[in-house]
C-alpha atoms as a PDB file:
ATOM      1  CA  UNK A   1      16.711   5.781  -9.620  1.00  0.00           C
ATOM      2  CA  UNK A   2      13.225   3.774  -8.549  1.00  0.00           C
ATOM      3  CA  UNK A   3      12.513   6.823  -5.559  1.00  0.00           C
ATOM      4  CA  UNK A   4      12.462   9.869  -4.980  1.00  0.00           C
ATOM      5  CA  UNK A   5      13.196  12.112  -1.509  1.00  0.00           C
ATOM      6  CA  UNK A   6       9.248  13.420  -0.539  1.00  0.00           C
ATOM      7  CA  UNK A   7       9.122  14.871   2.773  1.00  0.00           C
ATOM      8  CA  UNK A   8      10.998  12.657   4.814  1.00  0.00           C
ATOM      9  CA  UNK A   9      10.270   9.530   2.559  1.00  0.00           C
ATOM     10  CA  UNK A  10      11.717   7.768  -0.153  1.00  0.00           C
ATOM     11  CA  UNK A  11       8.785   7.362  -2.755  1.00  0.00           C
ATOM     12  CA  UNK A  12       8.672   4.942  -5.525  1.00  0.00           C
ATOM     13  CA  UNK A  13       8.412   7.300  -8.504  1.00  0.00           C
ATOM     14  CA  UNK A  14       7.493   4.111 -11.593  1.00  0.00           C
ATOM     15  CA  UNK A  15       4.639   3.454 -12.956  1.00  0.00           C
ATOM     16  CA  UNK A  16       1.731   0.689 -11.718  1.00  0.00           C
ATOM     17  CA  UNK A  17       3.544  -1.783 -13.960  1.00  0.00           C
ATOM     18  CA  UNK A  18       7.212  -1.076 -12.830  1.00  0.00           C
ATOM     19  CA  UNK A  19       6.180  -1.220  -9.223  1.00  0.00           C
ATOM     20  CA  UNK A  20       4.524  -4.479 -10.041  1.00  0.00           C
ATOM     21  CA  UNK A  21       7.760  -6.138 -12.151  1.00  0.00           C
ATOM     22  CA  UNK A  22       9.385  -4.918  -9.346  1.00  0.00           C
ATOM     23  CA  UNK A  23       7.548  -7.036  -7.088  1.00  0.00           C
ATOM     24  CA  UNK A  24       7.423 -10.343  -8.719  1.00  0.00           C
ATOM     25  CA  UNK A  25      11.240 -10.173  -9.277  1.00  0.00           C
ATOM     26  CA  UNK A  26      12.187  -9.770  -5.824  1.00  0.00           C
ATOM     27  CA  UNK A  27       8.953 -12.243  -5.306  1.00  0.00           C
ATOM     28  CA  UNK A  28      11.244 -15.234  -7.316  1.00  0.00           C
ATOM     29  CA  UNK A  29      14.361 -14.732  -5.540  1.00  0.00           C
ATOM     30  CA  UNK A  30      12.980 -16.782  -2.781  1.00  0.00           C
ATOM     31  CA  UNK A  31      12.263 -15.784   0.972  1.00  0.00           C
ATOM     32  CA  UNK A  32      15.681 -14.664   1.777  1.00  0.00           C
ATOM     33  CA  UNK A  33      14.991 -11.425   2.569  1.00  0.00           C
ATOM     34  CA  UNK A  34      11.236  -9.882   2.661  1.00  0.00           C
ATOM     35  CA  UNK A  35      10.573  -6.858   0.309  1.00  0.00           C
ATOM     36  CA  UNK A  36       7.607  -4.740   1.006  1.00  0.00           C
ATOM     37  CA  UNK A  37       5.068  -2.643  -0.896  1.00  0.00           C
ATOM     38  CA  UNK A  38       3.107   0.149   1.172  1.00  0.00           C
ATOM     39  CA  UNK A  39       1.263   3.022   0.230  1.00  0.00           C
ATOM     40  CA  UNK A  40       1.519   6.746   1.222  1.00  0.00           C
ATOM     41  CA  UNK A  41      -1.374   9.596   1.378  1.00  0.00           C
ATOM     42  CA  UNK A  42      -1.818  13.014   2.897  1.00  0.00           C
ATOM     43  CA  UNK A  43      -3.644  10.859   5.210  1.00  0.00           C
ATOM     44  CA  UNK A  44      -1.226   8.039   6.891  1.00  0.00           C
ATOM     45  CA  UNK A  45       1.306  11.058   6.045  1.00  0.00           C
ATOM     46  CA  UNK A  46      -0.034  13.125   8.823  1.00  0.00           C
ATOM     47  CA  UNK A  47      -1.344   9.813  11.394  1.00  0.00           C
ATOM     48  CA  UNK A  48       2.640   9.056  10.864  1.00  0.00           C
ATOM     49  CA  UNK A  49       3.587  12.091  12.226  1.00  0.00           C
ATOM     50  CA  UNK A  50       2.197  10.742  15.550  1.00  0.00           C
ATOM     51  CA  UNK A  51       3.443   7.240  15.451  1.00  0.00           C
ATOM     52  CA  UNK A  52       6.441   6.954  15.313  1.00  0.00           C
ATOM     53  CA  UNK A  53       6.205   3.094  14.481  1.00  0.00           C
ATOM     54  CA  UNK A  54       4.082   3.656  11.687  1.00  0.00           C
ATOM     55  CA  UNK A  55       6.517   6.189  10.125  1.00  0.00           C
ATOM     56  CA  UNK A  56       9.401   3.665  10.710  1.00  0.00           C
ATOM     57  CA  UNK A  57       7.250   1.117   8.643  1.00  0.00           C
ATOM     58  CA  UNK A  58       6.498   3.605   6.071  1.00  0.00           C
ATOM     59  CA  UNK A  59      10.118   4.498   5.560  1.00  0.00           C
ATOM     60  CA  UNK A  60      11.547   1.165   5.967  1.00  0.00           C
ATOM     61  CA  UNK A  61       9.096   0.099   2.421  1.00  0.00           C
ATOM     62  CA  UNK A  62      10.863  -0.875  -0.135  1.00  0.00           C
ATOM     63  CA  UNK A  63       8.091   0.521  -2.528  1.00  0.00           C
ATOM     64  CA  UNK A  64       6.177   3.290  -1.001  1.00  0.00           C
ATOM     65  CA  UNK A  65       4.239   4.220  -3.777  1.00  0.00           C
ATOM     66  CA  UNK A  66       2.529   7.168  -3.775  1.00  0.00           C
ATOM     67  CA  UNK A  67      -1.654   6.324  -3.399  1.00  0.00           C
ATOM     68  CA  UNK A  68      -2.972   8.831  -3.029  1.00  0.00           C
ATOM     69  CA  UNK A  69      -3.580  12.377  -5.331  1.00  0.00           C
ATOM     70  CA  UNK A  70      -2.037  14.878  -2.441  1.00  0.00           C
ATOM     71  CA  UNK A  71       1.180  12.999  -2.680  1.00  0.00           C
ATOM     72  CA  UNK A  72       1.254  13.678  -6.645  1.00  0.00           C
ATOM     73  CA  UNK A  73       0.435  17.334  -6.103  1.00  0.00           C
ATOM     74  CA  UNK A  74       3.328  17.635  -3.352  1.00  0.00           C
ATOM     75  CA  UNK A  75       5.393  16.013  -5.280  1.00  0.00           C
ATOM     76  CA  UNK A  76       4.397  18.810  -7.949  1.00  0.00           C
ATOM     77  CA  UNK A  77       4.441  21.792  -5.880  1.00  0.00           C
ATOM     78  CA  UNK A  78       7.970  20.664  -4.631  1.00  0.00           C
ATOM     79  CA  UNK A  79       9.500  19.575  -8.107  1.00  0.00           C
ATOM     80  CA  UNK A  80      10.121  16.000  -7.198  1.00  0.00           C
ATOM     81  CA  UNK A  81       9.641  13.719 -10.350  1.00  0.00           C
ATOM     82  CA  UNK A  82       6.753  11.133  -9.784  1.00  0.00           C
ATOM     83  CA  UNK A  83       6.066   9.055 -12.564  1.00  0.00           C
ATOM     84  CA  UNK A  84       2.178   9.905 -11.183  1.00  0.00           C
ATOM     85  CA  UNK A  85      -0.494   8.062  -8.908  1.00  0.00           C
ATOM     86  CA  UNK A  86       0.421   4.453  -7.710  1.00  0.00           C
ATOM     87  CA  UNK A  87      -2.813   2.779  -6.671  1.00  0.00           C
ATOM     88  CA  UNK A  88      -2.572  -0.257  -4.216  1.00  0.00           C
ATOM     89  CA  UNK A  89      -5.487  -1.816  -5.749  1.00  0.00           C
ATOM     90  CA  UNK A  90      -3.838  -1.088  -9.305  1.00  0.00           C
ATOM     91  CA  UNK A  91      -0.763  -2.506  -8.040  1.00  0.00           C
ATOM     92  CA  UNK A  92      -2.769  -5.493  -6.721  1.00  0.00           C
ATOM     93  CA  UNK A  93      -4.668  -6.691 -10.044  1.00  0.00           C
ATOM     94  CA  UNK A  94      -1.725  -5.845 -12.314  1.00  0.00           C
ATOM     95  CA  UNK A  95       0.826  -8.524 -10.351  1.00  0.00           C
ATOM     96  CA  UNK A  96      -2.371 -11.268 -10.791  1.00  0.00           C
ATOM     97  CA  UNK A  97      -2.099 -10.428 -14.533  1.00  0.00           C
ATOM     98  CA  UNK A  98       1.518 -10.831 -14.708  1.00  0.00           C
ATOM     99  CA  UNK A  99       1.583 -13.881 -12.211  1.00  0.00           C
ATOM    100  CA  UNK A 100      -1.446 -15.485 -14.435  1.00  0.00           C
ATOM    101  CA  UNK A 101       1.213 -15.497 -17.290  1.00  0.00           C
ATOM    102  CA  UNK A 102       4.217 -16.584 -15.831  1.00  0.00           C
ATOM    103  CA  UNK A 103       2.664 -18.346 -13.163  1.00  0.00           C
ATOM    104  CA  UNK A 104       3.154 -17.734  -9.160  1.00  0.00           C
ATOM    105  CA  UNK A 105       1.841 -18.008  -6.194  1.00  0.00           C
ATOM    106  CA  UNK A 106      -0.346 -16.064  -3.634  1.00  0.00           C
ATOM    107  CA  UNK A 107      -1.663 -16.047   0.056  1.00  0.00           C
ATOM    108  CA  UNK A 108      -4.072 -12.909   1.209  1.00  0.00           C
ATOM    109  CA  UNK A 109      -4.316 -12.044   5.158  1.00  0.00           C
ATOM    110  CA  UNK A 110      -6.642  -9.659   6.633  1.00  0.00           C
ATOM    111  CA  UNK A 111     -10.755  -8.909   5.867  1.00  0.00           C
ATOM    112  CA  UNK A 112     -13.236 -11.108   6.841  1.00  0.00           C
ATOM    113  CA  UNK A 113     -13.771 -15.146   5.688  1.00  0.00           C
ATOM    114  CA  UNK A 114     -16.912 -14.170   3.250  1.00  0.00           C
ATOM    115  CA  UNK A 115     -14.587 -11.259   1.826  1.00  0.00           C
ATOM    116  CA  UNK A 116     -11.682 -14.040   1.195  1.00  0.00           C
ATOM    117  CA  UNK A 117     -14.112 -16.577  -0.169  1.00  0.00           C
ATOM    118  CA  UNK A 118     -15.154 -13.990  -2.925  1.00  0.00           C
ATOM    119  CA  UNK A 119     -11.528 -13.195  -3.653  1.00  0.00           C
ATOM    120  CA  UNK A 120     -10.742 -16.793  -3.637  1.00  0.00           C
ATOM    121  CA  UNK A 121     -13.701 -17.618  -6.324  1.00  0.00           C
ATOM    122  CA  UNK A 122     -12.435 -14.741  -8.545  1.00  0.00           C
ATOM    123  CA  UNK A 123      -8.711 -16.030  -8.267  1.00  0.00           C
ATOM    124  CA  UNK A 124      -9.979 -19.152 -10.160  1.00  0.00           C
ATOM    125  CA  UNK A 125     -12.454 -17.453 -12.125  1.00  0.00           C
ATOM    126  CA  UNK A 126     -10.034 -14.606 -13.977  1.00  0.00           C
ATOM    127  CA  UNK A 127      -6.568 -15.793 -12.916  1.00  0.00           C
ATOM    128  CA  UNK A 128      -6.200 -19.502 -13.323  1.00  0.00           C
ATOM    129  CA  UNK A 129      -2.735 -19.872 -13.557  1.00  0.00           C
ATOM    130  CA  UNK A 130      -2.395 -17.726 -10.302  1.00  0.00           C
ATOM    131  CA  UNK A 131      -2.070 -20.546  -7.054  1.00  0.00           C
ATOM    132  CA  UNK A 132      -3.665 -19.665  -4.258  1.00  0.00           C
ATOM    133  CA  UNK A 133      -1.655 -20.722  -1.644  1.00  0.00           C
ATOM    134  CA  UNK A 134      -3.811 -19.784   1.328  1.00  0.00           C
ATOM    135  CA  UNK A 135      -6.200 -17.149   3.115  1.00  0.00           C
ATOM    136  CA  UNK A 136      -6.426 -16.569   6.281  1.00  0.00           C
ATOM    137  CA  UNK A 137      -9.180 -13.620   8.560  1.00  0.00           C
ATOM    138  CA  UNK A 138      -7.762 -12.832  11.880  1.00  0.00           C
ATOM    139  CA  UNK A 139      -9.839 -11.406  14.332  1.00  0.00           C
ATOM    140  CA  UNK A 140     -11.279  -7.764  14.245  1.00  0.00           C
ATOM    141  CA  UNK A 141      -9.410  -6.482  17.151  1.00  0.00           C
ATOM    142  CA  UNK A 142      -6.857  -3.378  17.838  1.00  0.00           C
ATOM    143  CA  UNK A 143      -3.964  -5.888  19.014  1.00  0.00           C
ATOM    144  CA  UNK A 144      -3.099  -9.640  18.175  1.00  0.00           C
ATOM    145  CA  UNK A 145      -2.228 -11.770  20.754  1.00  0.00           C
ATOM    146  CA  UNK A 146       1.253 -13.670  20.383  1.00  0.00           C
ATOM    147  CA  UNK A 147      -0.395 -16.524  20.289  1.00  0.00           C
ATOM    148  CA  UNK A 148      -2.669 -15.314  17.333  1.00  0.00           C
ATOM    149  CA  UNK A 149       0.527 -13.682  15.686  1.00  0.00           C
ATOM    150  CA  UNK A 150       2.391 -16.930  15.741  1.00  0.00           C
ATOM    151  CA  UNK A 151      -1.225 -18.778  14.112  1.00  0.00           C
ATOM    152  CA  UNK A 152      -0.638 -16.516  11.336  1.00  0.00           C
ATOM    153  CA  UNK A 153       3.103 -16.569  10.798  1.00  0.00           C
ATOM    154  CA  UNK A 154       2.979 -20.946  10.663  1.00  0.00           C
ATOM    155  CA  UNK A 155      -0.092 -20.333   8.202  1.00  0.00           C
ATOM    156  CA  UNK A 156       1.769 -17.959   6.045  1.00  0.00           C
ATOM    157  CA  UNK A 157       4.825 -19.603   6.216  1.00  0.00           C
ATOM    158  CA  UNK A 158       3.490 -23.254   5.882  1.00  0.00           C
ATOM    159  CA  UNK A 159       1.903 -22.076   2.581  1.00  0.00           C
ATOM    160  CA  UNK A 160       5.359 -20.599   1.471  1.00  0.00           C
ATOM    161  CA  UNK A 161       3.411 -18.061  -1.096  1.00  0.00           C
ATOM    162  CA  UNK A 162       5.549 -15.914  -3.311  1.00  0.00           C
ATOM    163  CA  UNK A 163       3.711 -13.473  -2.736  1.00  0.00           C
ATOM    164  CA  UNK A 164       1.669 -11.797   0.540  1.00  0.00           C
ATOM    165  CA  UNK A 165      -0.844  -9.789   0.367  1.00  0.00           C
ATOM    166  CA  UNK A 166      -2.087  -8.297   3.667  1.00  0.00           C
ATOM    167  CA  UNK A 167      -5.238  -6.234   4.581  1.00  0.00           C
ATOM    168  CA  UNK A 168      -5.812  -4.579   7.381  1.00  0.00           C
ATOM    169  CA  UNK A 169      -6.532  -0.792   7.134  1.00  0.00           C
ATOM    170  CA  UNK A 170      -3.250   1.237   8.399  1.00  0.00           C
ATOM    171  CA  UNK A 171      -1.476   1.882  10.379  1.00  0.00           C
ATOM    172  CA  UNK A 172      -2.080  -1.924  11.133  1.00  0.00           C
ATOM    173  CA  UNK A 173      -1.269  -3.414   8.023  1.00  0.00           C
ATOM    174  CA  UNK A 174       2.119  -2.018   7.883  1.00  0.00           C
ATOM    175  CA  UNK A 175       2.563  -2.532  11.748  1.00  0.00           C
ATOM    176  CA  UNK A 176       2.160  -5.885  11.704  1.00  0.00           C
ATOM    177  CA  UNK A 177       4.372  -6.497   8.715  1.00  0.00           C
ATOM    178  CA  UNK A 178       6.961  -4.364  10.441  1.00  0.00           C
ATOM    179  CA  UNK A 179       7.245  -6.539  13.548  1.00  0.00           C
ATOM    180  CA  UNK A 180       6.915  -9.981  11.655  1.00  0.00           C
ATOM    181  CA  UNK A 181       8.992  -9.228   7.869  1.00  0.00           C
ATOM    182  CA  UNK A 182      12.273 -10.809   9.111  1.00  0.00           C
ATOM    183  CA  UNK A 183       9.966 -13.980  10.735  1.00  0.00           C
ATOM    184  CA  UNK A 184       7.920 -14.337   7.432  1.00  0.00           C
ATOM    185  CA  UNK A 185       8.887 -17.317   4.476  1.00  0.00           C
ATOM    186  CA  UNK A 186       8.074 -14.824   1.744  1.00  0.00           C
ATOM    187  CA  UNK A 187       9.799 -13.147  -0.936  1.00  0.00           C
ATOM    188  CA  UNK A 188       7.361 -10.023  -1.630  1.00  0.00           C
ATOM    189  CA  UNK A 189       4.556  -8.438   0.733  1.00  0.00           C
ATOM    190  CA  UNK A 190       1.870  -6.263  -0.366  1.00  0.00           C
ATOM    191  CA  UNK A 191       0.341  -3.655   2.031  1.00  0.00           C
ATOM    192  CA  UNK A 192      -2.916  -2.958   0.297  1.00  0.00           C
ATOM    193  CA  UNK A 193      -6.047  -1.871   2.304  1.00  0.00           C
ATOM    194  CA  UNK A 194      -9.366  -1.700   1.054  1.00  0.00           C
ATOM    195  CA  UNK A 195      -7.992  -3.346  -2.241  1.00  0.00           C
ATOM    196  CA  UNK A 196      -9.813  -7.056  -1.148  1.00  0.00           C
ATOM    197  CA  UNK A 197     -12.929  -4.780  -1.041  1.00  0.00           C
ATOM    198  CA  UNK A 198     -12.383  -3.898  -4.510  1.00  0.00           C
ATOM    199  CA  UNK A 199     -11.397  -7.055  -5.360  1.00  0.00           C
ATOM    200  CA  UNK A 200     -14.416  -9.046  -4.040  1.00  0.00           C
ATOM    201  CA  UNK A 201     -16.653  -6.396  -4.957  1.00  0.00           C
ATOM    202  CA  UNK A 202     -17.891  -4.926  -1.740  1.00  0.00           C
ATOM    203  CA  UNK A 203     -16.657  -1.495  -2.623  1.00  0.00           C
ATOM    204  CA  UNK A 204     -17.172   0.292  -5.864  1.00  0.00           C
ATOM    205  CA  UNK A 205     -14.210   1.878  -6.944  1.00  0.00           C
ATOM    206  CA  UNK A 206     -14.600   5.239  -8.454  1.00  0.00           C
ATOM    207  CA  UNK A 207     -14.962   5.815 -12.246  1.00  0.00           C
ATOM    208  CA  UNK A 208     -11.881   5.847 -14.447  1.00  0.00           C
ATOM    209  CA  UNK A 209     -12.083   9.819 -15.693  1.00  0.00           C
ATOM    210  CA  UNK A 210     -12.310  10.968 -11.846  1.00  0.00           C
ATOM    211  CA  UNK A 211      -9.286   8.398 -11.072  1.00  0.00           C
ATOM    212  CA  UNK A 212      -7.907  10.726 -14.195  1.00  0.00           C
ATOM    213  CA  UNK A 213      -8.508  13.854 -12.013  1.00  0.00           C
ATOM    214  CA  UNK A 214      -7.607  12.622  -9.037  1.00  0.00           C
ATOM    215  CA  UNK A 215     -10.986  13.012  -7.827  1.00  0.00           C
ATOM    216  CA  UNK A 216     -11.489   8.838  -6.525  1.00  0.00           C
ATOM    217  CA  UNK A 217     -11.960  10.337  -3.341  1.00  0.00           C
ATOM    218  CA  UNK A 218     -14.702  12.241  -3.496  1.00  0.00           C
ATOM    219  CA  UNK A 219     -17.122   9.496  -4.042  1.00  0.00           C
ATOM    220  CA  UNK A 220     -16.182   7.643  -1.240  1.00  0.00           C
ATOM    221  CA  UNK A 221     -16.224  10.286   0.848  1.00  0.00           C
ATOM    222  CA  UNK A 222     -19.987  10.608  -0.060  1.00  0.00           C
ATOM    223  CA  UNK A 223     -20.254   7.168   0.567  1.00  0.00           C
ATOM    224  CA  UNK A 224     -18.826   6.915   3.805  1.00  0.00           C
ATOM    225  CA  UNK A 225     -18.927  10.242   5.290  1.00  0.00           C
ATOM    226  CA  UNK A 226     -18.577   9.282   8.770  1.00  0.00           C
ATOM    227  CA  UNK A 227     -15.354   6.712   8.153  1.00  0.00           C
ATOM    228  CA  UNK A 228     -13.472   9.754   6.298  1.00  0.00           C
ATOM    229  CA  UNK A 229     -14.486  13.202   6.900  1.00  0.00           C
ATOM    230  CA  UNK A 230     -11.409  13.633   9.143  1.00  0.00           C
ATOM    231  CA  UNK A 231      -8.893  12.926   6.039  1.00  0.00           C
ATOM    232  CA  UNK A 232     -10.725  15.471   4.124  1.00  0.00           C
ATOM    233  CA  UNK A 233     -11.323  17.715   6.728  1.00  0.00           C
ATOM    234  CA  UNK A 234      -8.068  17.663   8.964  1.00  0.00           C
ATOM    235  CA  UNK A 235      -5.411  15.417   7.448  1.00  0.00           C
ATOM    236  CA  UNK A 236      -5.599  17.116   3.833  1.00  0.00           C
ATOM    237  CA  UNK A 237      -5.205  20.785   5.355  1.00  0.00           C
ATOM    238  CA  UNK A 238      -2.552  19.229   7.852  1.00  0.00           C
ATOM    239  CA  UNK A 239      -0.192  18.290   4.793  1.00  0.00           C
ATOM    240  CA  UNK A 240      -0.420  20.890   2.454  1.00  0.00           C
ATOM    241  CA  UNK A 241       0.665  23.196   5.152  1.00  0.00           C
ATOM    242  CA  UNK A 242       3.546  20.744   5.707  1.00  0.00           C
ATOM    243  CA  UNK A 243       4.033  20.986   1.822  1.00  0.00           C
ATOM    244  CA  UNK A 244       3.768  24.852   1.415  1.00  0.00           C
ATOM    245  CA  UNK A 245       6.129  25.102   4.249  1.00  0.00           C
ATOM    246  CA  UNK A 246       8.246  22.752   2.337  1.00  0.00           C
ATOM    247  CA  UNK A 247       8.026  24.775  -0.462  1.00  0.00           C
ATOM    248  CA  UNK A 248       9.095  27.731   1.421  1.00  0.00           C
ATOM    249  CA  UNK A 249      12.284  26.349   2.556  1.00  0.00           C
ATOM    250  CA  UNK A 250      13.109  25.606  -0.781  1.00  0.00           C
ATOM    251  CA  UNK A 251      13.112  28.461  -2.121  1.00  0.00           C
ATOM    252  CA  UNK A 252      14.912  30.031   1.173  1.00  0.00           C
ATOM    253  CA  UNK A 253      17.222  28.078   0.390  1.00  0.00           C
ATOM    254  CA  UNK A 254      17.723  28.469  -3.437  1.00  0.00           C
ATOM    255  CA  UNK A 255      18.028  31.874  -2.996  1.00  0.00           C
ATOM    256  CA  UNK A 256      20.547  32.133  -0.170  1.00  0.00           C
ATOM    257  CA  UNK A 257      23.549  33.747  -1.070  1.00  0.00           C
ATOM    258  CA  UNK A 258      26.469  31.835  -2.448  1.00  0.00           C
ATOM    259  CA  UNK A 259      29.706  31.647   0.182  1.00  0.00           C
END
């Protein structure tokens, strides 16, 4: 079994590399029928709870891999077996290894033009065998036109990638792929937020040993206190009460007498 039942969800419960295999095998069988990677947290947890198209996008994920160190602890405090943390941006480089060795192809939607050029230089810097079939920066607003949704869709599809990867902070991201999956040319698509930031270099990611502890947050909380207090502050508290009360029927219901 590749998931496991997490509070309403079906989480991936491999590793970085299975969820990556995964991926690029679904990614050669062609664009038949889109597959999707997206992420979960205590964070888009909770915003889910609210929007109800997000949560369908969530749940409808092929991979929902669990990004995020709250998930890992739920999954913990509720005895669901998680193989541990799935990063996006782990998930991200580890498919460009594999595709650099076998060979593939790759398109990247979302961030800004100078963002994509820096991914785009790396690509053929560190990944040579990797193709890059195309880039594309819509614009920084709330809601795409249809006009502007149907610009991307001929883009993507006229590049025919095996591979999308799509970053746009969530609940966007996984919107937008929700809507357009069944109109997309594709075999795989990656929902992977602040991963081009990583990529390209514009964000720092967090040392290995507090990756280790599950601590990656805390120093981009410092970083960007204003952009992510309410995670910390409201969203984390929100879903461990959800977990504990979890919990709680769980063991209501373990100990309920037998009929």
């Amino acid at each position: 079994m590749t998931t496991q039942g997490l509070l309403g969800y079906s989480v991936f419960c491999g590793s970085v590399a299975d969820c990556a295999q995964a991926m690029l095998e679904a990614a050669s069988n062609g664009a038949r029928d889109s597959r999707v990677m997206a992420c979960i947290n205590p964070h888009s947890f909770v915003v889910a709870r609210g929007d109800p198209v997000f949560q369908t996008a969530l749940q409808r994920s092929d991979w929902l891999v669990p990004d995020g160190s709250g998930i890992v602890l739920a999954a913990k405090i509720l005895g669901v077996p998680l193989a541990g943390r799935v990063a996006g941006p782990d998930v991200f480089e580890t498919v460009l290894r594999m595709q650099n060795e076998a060979g593939g192809s790759v398109f990247f939607l979302g961030s800004s033009e100078e963002t994509l050029a820096k991914i785009s230089d790396r690509i053929g810097l560190e990944f040579p065998n990797v193709t890059l079939a195309g880039t594309f920066s819509p614009p920084f607003k709330s809601v795409f036109s249809d006009a502007e949704n149907q610009e991307m869709l001929r883009a993507i599809n006229a590049a025919s990638p095996d591979i999308l990867w799509v970053a746009m902070t969530a609940p966007k991201q996984e919107k937008w792929i929700a809507m357009h999956r069944d109109q997309l040319h594709v075999g795989t698509i990656g929902a992977i937020g602040a991963a081009y930031d990583f990529f390209a270099g514009n964000l720092q990611r967090s040392h290995p040993i507090l990756r280790d502890f599950y601590l990656e947050w805390l120093p981009r909380l410092i970083r960007q206190p204003r952009r992510l207090w309410r995670r910390t502050a409201i969203s984390a508290p929100v879903f461990m009460f959800e977990v504990m009360r979890a919990r709680l029927r769980k063991v209501l219901q373990e100990h309920e007498p037998k009929a």
